[in-house]
N, C-alpha and C. Protein backbone atom coordinates (compact mmCIF):
# COMPACT_ATOMS: atom_id res chain seq x y z
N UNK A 1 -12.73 22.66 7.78
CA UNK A 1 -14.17 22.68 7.60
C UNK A 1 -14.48 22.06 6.24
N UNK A 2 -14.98 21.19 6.46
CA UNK A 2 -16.13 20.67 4.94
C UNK A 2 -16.84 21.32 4.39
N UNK A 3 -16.47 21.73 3.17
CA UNK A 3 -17.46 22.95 2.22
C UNK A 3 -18.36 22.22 1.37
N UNK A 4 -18.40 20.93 1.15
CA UNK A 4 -19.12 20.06 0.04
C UNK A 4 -19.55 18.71 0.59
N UNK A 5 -20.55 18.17 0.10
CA UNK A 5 -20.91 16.57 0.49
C UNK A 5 -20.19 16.42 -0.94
N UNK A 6 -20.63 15.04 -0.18
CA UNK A 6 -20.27 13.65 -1.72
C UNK A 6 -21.63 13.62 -2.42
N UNK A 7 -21.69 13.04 -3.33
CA UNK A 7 -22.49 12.87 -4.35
C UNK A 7 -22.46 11.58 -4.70
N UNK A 8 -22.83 10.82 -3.36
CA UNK A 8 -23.13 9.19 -3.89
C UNK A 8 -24.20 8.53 -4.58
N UNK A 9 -24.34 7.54 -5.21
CA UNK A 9 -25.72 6.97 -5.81
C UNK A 9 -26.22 6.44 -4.12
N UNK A 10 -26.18 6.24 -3.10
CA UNK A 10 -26.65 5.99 -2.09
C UNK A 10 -27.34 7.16 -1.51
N UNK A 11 -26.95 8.07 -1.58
CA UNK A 11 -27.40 9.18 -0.66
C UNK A 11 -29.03 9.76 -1.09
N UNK A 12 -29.73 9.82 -0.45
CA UNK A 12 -31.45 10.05 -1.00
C UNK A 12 -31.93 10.67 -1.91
N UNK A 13 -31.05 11.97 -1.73
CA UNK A 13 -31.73 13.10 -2.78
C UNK A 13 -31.36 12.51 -4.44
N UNK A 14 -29.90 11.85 -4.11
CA UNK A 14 -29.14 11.36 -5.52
C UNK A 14 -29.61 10.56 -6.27
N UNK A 15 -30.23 9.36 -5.22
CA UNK A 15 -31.28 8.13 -5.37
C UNK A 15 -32.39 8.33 -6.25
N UNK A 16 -33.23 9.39 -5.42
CA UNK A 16 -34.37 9.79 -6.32
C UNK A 16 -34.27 10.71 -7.59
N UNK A 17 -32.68 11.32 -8.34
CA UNK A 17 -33.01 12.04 -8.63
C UNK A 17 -32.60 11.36 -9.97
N UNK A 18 -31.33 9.97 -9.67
CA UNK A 18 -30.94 9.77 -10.85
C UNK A 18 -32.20 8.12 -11.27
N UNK A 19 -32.82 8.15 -10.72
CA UNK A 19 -34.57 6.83 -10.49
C UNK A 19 -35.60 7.60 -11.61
N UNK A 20 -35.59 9.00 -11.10
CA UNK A 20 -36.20 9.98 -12.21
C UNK A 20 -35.79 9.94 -13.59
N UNK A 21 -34.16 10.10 -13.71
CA UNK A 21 -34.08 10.43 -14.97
C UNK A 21 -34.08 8.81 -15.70
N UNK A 22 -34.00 8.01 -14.80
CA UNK A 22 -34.42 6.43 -15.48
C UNK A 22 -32.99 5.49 -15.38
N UNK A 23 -32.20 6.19 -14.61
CA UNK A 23 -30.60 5.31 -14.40
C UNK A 23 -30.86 4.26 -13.27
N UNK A 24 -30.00 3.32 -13.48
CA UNK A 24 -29.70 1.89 -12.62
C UNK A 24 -28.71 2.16 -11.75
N UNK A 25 -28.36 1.98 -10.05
CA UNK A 25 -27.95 2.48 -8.95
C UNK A 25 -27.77 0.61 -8.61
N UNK A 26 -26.75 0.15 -8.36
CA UNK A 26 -26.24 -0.84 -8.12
C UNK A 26 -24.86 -0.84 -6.65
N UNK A 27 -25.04 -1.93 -6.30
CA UNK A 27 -23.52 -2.33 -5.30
C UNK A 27 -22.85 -3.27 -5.79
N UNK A 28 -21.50 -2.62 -5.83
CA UNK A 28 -20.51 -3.88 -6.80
C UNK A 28 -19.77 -4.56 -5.48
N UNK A 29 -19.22 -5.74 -6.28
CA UNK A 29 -18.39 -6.90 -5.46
C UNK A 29 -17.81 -6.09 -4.25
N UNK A 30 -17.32 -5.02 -4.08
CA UNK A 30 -16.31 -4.47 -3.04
C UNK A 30 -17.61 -3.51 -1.93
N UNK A 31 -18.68 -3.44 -2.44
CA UNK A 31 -19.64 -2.48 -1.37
C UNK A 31 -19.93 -1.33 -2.10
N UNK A 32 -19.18 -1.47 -2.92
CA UNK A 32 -19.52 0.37 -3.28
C UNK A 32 -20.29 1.02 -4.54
N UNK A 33 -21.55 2.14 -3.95
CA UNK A 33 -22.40 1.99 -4.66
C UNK A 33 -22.25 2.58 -6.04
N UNK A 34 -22.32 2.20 -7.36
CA UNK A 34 -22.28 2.84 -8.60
C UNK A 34 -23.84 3.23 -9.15
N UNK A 35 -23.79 4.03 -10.58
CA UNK A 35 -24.67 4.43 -10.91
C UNK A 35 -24.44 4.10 -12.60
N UNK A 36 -25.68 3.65 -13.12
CA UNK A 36 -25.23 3.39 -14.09
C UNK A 36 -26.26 3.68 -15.34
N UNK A 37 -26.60 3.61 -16.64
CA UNK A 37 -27.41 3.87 -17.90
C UNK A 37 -28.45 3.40 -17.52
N UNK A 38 -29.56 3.72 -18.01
CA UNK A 38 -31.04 3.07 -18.13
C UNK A 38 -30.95 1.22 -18.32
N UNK A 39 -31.76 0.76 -17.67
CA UNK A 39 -32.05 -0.92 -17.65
C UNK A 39 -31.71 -1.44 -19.23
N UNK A 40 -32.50 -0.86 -20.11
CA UNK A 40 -32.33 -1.11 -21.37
C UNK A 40 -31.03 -0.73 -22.24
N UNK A 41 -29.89 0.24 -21.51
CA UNK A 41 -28.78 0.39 -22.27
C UNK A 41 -27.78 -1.11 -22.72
N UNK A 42 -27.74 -1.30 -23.76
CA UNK A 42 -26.44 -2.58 -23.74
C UNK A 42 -25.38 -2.99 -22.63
N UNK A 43 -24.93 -2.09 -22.13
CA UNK A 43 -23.54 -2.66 -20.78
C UNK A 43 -24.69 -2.84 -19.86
N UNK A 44 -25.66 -2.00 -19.63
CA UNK A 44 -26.46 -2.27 -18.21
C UNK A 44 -26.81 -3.96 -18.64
N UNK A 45 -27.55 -4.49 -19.64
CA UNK A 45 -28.01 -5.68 -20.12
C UNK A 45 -27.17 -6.78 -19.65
N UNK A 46 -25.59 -6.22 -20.20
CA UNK A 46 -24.60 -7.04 -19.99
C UNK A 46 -23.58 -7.35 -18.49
N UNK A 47 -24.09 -6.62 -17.86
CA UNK A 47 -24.21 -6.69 -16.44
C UNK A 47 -25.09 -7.51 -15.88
N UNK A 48 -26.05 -7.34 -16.13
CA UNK A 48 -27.56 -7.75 -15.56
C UNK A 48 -27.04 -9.32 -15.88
N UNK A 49 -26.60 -9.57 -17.37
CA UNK A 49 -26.69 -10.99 -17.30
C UNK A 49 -25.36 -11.93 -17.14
N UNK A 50 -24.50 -11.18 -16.31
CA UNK A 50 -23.31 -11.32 -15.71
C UNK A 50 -21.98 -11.55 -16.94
N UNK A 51 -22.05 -10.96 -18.17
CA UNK A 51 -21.34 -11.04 -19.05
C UNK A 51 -20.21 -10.32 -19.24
N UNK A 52 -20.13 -9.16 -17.65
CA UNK A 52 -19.45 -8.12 -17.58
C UNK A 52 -19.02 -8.52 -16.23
N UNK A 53 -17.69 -8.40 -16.02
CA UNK A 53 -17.02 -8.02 -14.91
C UNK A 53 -17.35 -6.32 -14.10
N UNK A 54 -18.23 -6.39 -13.27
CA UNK A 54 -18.51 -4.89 -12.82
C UNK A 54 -17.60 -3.80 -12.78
N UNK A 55 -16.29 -4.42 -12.51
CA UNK A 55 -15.38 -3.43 -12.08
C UNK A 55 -14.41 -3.09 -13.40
N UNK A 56 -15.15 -3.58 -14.01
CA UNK A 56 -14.77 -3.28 -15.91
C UNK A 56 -16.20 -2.64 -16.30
N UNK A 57 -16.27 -2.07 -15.68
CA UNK A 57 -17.60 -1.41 -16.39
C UNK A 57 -17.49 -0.06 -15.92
N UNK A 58 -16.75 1.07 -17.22
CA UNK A 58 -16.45 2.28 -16.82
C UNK A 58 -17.83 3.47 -16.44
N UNK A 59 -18.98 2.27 -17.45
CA UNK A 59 -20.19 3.46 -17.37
C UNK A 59 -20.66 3.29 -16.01
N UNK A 60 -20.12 2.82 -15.13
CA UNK A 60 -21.08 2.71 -13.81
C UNK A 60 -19.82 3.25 -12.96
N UNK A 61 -20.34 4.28 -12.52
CA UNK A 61 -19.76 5.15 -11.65
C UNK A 61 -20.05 5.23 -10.10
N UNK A 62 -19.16 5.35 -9.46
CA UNK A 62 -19.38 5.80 -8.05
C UNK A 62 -19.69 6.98 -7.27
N UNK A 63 -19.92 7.89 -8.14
CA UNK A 63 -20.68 9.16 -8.05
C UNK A 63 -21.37 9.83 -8.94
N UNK A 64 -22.08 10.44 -8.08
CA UNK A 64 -23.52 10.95 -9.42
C UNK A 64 -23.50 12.14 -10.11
N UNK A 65 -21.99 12.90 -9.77
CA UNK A 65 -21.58 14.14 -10.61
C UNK A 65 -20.40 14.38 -10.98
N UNK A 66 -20.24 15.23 -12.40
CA UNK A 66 -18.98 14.97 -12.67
C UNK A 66 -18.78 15.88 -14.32
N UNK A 67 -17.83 15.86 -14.81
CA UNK A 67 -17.37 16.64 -15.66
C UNK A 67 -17.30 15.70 -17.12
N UNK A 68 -16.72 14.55 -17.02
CA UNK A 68 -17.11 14.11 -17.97
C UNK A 68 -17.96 12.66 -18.16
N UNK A 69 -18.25 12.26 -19.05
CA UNK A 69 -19.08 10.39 -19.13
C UNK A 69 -20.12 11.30 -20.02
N UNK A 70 -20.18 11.59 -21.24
CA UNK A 70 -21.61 11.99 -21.82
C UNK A 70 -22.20 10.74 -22.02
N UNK A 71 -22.28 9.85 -22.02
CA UNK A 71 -22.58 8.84 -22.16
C UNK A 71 -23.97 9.06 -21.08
N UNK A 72 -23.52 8.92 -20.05
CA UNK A 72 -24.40 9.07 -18.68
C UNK A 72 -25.05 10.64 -18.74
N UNK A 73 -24.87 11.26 -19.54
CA UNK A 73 -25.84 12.99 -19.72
C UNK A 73 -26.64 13.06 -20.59
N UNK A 74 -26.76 12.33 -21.56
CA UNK A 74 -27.34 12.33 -23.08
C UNK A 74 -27.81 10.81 -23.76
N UNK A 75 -29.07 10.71 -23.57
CA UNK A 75 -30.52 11.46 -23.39
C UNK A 75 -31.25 11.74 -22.41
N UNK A 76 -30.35 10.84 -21.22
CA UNK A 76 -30.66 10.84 -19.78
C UNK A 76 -30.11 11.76 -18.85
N UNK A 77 -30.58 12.62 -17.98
CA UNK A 77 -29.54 13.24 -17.07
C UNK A 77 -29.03 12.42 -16.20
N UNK A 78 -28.62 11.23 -16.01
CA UNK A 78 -28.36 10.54 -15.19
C UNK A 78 -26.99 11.32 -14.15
N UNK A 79 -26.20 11.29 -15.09
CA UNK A 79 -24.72 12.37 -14.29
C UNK A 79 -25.16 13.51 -14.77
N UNK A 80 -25.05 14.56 -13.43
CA UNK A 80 -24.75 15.42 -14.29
C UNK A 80 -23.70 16.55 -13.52
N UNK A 81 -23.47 17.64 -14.08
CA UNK A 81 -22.19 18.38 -13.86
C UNK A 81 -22.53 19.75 -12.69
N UNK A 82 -23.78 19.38 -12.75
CA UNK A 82 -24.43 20.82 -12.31
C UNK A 82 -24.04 20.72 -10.82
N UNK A 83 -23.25 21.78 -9.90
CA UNK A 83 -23.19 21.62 -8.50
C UNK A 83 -24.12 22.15 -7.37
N UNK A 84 -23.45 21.74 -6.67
CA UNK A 84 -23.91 22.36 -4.91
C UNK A 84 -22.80 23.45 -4.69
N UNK A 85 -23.77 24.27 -4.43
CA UNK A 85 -23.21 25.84 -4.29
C UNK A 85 -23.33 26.15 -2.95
N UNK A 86 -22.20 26.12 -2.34
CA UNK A 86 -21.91 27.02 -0.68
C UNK A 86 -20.93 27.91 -0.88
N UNK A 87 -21.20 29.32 -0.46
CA UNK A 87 -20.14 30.42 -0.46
C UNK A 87 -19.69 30.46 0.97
N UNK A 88 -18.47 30.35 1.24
CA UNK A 88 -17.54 30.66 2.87
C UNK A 88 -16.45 31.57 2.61
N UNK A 89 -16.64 32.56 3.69
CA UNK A 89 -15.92 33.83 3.74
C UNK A 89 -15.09 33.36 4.25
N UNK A 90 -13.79 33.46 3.49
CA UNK A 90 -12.43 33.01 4.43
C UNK A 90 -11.97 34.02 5.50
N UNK A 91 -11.17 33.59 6.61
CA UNK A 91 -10.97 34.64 7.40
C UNK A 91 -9.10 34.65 7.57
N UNK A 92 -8.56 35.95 8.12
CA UNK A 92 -7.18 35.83 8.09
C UNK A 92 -6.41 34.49 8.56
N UNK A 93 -6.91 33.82 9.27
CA UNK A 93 -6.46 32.77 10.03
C UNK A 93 -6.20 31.78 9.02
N UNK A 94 -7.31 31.12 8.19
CA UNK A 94 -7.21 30.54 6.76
C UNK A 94 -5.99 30.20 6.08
N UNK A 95 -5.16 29.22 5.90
CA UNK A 95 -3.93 29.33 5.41
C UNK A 95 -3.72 28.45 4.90
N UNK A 96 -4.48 27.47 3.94
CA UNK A 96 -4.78 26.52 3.24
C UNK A 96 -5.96 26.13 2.78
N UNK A 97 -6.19 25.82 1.11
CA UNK A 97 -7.53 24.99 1.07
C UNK A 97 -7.43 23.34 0.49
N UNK A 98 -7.68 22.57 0.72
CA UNK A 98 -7.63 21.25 -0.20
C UNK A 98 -9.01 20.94 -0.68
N UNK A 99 -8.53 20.37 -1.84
CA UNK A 99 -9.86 19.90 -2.96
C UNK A 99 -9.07 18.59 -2.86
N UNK A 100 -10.06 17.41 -2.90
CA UNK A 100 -9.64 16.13 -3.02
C UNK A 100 -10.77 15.30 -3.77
N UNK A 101 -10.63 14.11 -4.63
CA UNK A 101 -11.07 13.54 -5.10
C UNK A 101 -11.95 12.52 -4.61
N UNK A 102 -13.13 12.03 -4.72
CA UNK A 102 -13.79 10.77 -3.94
C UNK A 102 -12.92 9.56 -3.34
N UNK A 103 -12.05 9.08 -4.48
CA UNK A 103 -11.07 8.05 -4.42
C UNK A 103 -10.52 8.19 -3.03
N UNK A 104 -9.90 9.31 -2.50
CA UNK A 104 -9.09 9.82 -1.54
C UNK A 104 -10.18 9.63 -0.53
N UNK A 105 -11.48 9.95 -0.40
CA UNK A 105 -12.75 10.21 0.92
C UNK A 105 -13.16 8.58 0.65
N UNK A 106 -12.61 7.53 -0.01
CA UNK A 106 -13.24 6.66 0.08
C UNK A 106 -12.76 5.28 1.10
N UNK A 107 -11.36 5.95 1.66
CA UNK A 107 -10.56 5.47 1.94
C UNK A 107 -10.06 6.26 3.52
N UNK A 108 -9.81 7.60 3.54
CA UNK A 108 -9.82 8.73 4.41
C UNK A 108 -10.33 9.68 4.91
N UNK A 109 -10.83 9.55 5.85
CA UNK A 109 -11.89 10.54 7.09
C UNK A 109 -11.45 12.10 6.79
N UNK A 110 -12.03 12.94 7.40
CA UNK A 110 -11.71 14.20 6.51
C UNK A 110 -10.46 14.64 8.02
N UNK A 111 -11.18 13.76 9.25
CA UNK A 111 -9.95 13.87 10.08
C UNK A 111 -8.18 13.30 9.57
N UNK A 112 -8.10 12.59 8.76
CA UNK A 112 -6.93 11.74 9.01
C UNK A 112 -6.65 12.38 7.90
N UNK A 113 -7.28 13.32 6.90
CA UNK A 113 -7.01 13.68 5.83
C UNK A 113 -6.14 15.02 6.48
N UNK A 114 -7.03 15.77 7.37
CA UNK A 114 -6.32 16.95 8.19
C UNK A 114 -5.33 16.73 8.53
N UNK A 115 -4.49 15.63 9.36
CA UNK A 115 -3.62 15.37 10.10
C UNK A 115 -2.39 14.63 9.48
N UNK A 116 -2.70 14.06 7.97
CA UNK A 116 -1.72 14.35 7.30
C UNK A 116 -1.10 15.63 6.61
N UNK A 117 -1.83 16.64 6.26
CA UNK A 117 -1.68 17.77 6.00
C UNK A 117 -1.05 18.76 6.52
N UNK A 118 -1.36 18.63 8.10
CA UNK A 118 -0.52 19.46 9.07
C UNK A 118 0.44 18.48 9.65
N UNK A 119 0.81 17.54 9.38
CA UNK A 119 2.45 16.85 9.72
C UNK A 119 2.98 17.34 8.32
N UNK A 120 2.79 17.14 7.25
CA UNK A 120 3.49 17.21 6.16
C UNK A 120 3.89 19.00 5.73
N UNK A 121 2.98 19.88 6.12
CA UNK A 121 3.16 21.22 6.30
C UNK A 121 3.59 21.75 7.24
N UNK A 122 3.06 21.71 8.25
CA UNK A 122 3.47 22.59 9.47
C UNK A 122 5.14 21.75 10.02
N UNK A 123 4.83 19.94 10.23
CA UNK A 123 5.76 19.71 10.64
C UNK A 123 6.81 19.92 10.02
N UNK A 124 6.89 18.91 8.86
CA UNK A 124 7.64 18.50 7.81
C UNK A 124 8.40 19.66 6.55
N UNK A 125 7.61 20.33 6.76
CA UNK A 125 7.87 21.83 6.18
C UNK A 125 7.75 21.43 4.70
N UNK A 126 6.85 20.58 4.24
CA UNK A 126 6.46 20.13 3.21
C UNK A 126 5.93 21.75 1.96
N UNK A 127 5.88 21.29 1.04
CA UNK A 127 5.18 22.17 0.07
C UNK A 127 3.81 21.56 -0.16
N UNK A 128 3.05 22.42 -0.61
CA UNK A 128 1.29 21.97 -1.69
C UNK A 128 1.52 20.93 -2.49
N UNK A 129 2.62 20.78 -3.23
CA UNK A 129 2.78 19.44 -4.19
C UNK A 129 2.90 18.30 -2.80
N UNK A 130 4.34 18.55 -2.08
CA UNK A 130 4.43 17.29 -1.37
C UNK A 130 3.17 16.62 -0.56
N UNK A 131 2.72 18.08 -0.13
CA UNK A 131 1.33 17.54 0.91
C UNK A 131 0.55 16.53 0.04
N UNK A 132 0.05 17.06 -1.17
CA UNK A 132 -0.66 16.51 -2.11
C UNK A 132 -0.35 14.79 -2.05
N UNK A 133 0.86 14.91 -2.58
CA UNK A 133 1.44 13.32 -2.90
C UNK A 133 1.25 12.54 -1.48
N UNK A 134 1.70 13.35 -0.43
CA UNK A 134 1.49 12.32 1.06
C UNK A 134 -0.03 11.80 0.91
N UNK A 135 -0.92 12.83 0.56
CA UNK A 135 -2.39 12.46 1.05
C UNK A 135 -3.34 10.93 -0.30
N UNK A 136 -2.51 11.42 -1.38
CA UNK A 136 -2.60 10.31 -2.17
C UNK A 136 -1.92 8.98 -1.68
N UNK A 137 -0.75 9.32 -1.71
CA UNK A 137 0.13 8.10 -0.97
C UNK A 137 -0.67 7.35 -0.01
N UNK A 138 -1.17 7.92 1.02
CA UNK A 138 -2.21 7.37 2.38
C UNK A 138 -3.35 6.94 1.99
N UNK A 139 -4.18 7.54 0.72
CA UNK A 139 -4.94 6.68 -0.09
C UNK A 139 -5.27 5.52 -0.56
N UNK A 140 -3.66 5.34 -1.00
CA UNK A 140 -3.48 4.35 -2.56
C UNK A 140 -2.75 3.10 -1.15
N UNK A 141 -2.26 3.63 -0.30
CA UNK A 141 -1.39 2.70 0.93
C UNK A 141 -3.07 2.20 1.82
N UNK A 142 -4.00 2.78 1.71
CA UNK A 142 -5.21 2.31 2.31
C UNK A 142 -6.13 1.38 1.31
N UNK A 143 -6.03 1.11 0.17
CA UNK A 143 -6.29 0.27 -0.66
C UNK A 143 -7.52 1.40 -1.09
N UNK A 144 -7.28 2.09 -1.81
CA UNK A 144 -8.50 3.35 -2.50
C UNK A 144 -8.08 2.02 -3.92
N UNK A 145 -9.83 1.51 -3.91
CA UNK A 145 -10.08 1.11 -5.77
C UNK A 145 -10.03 2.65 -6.84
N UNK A 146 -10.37 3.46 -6.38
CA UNK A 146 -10.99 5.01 -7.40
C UNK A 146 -9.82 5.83 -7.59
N UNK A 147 -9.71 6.49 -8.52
CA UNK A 147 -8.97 7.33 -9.11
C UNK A 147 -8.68 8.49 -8.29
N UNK A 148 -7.16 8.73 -7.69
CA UNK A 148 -7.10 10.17 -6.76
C UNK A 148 -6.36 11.39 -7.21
N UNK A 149 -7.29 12.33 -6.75
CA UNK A 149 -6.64 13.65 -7.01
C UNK A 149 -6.94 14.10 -5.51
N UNK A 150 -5.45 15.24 -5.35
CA UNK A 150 -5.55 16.29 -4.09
C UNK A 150 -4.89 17.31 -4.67
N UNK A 151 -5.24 18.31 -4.44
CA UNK A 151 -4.46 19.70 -4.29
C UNK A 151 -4.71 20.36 -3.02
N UNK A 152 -3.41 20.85 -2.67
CA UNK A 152 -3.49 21.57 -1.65
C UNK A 152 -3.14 22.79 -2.22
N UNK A 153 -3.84 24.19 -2.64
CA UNK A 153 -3.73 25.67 -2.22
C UNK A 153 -3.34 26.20 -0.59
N UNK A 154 -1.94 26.74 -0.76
CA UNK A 154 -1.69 28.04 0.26
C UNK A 154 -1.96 29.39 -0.09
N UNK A 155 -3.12 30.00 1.18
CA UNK A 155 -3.42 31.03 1.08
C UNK A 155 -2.07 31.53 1.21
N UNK A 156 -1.49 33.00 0.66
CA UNK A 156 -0.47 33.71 1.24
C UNK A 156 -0.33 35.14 2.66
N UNK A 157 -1.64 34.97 2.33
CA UNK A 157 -1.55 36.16 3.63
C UNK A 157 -1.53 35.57 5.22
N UNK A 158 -1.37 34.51 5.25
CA UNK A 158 -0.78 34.08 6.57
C UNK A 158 0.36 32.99 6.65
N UNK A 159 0.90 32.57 7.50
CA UNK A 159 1.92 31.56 7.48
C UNK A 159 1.33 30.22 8.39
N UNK A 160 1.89 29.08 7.81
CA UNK A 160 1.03 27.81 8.43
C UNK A 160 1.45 27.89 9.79
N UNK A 161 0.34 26.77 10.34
CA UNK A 161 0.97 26.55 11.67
C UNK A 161 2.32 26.15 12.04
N UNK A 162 2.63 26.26 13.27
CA UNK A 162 4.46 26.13 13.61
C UNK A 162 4.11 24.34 13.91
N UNK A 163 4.96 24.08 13.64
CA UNK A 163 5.33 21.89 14.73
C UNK A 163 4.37 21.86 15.69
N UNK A 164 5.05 23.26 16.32
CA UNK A 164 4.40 22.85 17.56
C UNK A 164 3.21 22.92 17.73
N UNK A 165 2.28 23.67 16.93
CA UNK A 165 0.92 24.01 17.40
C UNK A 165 -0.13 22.51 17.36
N UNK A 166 -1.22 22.71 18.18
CA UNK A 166 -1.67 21.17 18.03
C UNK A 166 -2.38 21.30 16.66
N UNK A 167 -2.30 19.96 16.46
CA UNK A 167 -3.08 19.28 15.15
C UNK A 167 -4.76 19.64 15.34
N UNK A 168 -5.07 20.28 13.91
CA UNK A 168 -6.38 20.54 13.90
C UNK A 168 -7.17 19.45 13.96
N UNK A 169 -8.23 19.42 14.37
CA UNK A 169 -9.43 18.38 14.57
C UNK A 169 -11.18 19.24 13.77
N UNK A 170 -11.40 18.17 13.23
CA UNK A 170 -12.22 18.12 12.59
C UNK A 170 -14.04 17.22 13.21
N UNK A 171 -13.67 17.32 14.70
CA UNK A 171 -15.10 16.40 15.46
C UNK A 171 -16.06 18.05 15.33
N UNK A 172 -16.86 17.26 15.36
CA UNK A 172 -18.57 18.04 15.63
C UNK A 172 -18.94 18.69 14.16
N UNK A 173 -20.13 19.18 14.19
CA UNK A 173 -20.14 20.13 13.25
C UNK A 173 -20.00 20.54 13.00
N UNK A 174 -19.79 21.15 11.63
CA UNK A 174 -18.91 21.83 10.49
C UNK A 174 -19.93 23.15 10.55
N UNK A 175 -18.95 24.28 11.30
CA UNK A 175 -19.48 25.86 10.64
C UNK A 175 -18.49 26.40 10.05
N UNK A 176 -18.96 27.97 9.63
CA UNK A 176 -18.53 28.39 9.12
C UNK A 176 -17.10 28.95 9.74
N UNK A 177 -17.17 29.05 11.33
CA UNK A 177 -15.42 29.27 11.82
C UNK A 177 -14.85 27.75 12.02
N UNK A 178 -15.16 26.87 11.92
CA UNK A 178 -14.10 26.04 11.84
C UNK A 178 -13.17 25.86 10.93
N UNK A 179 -11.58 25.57 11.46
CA UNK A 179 -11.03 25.70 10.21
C UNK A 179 -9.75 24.35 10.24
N UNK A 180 -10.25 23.06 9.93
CA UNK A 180 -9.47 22.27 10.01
C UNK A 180 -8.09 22.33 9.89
N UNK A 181 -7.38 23.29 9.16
CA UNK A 181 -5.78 23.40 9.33
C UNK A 181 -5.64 24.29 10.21
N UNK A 182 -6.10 24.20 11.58
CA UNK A 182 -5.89 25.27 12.53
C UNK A 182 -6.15 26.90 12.02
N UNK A 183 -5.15 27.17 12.92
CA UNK A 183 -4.66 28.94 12.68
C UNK A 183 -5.87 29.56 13.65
């Protein structure tokens, strides 16, 4: 189950919110949308008048939240850190969580993200580190431009699925009993 959206400069609410605080929302050479300083900041200038290679331009980001870039928080809220809050009651069945990085969703469906997870665990009898590295690996092997992080957490009060059990699927809408690593 998906507990979080993305936080793209494309997405509406993000659009209007970082237009408000006065930031520049651009598409670079590869499609993908960044967010960047007020019109009048120096790199934005130097963009604008093609003096910058885009993809050398650290202040323009591909998402509109985040932990660090004060650059992009101060005087402008353009980024900012503040989240989206969903609480989900885990249930015994639960026997894994992954946190993954944009880089990784920019490249991998949250299905193909599942289905490496349960070959590399259930089949493979992998650990949380190895899973981790497979799901980066499938990333960085899918041509991800963005920076990846995964962690996989095992809950302990249950044991993963066996080989045999089928591979979780992740179609339709996301409630609160779905639970993409099976169980």
């Amino acid at each position: 189950m998906r507990i979080s959206e993305d936080h793209k400069p494309n997405k509406n609410s993000e659009r209007e919110r970082i237009k408000k605080a006065g930031g520049m929302i651009l598409q670079d050479t590869h499609g993908t949308w960044r967010v960047g300083p007020r019109a009048d900041n120096r790199f934005a200038r130097e963009l604008q008048k093609g003096k910058q290679d885009p993809s050398k331009m650290k202040c323009f980001l591909s998402t509109c939240r985040g932990f660090g870039d004060p650059e992009l928080k101060s005087p402008d809220p353009i980024l900012t850190a503040t989240p989206d809050i969903r609480v989900v009651d885990l249930v015994p069945e639960d026997w894994a969580i992954f946190l993954g990085s944009d880089g990784l969703f920019e490249k991998l469906s949250d299905q193909v993200i599942a289905d490496i997870l349960f070959k590399s665990l259930a089949q493979n009898g992998r650990d949380p580190a190895g899973a981790s590295r497979d799901v980066v690996r499938a990333a960085l092997g899918a041509g991800t431009r963005d920076n990846v992080t995964a962690i996989v957490m095992r809950l302990g009060w249950t044991p993963p699925p066996t080989a045999d059990s089928n591979p979780p699927s992740t179609e339709g809408e996301a409630s609160d009993s779905l639970n993409i690593f099976g169980g």
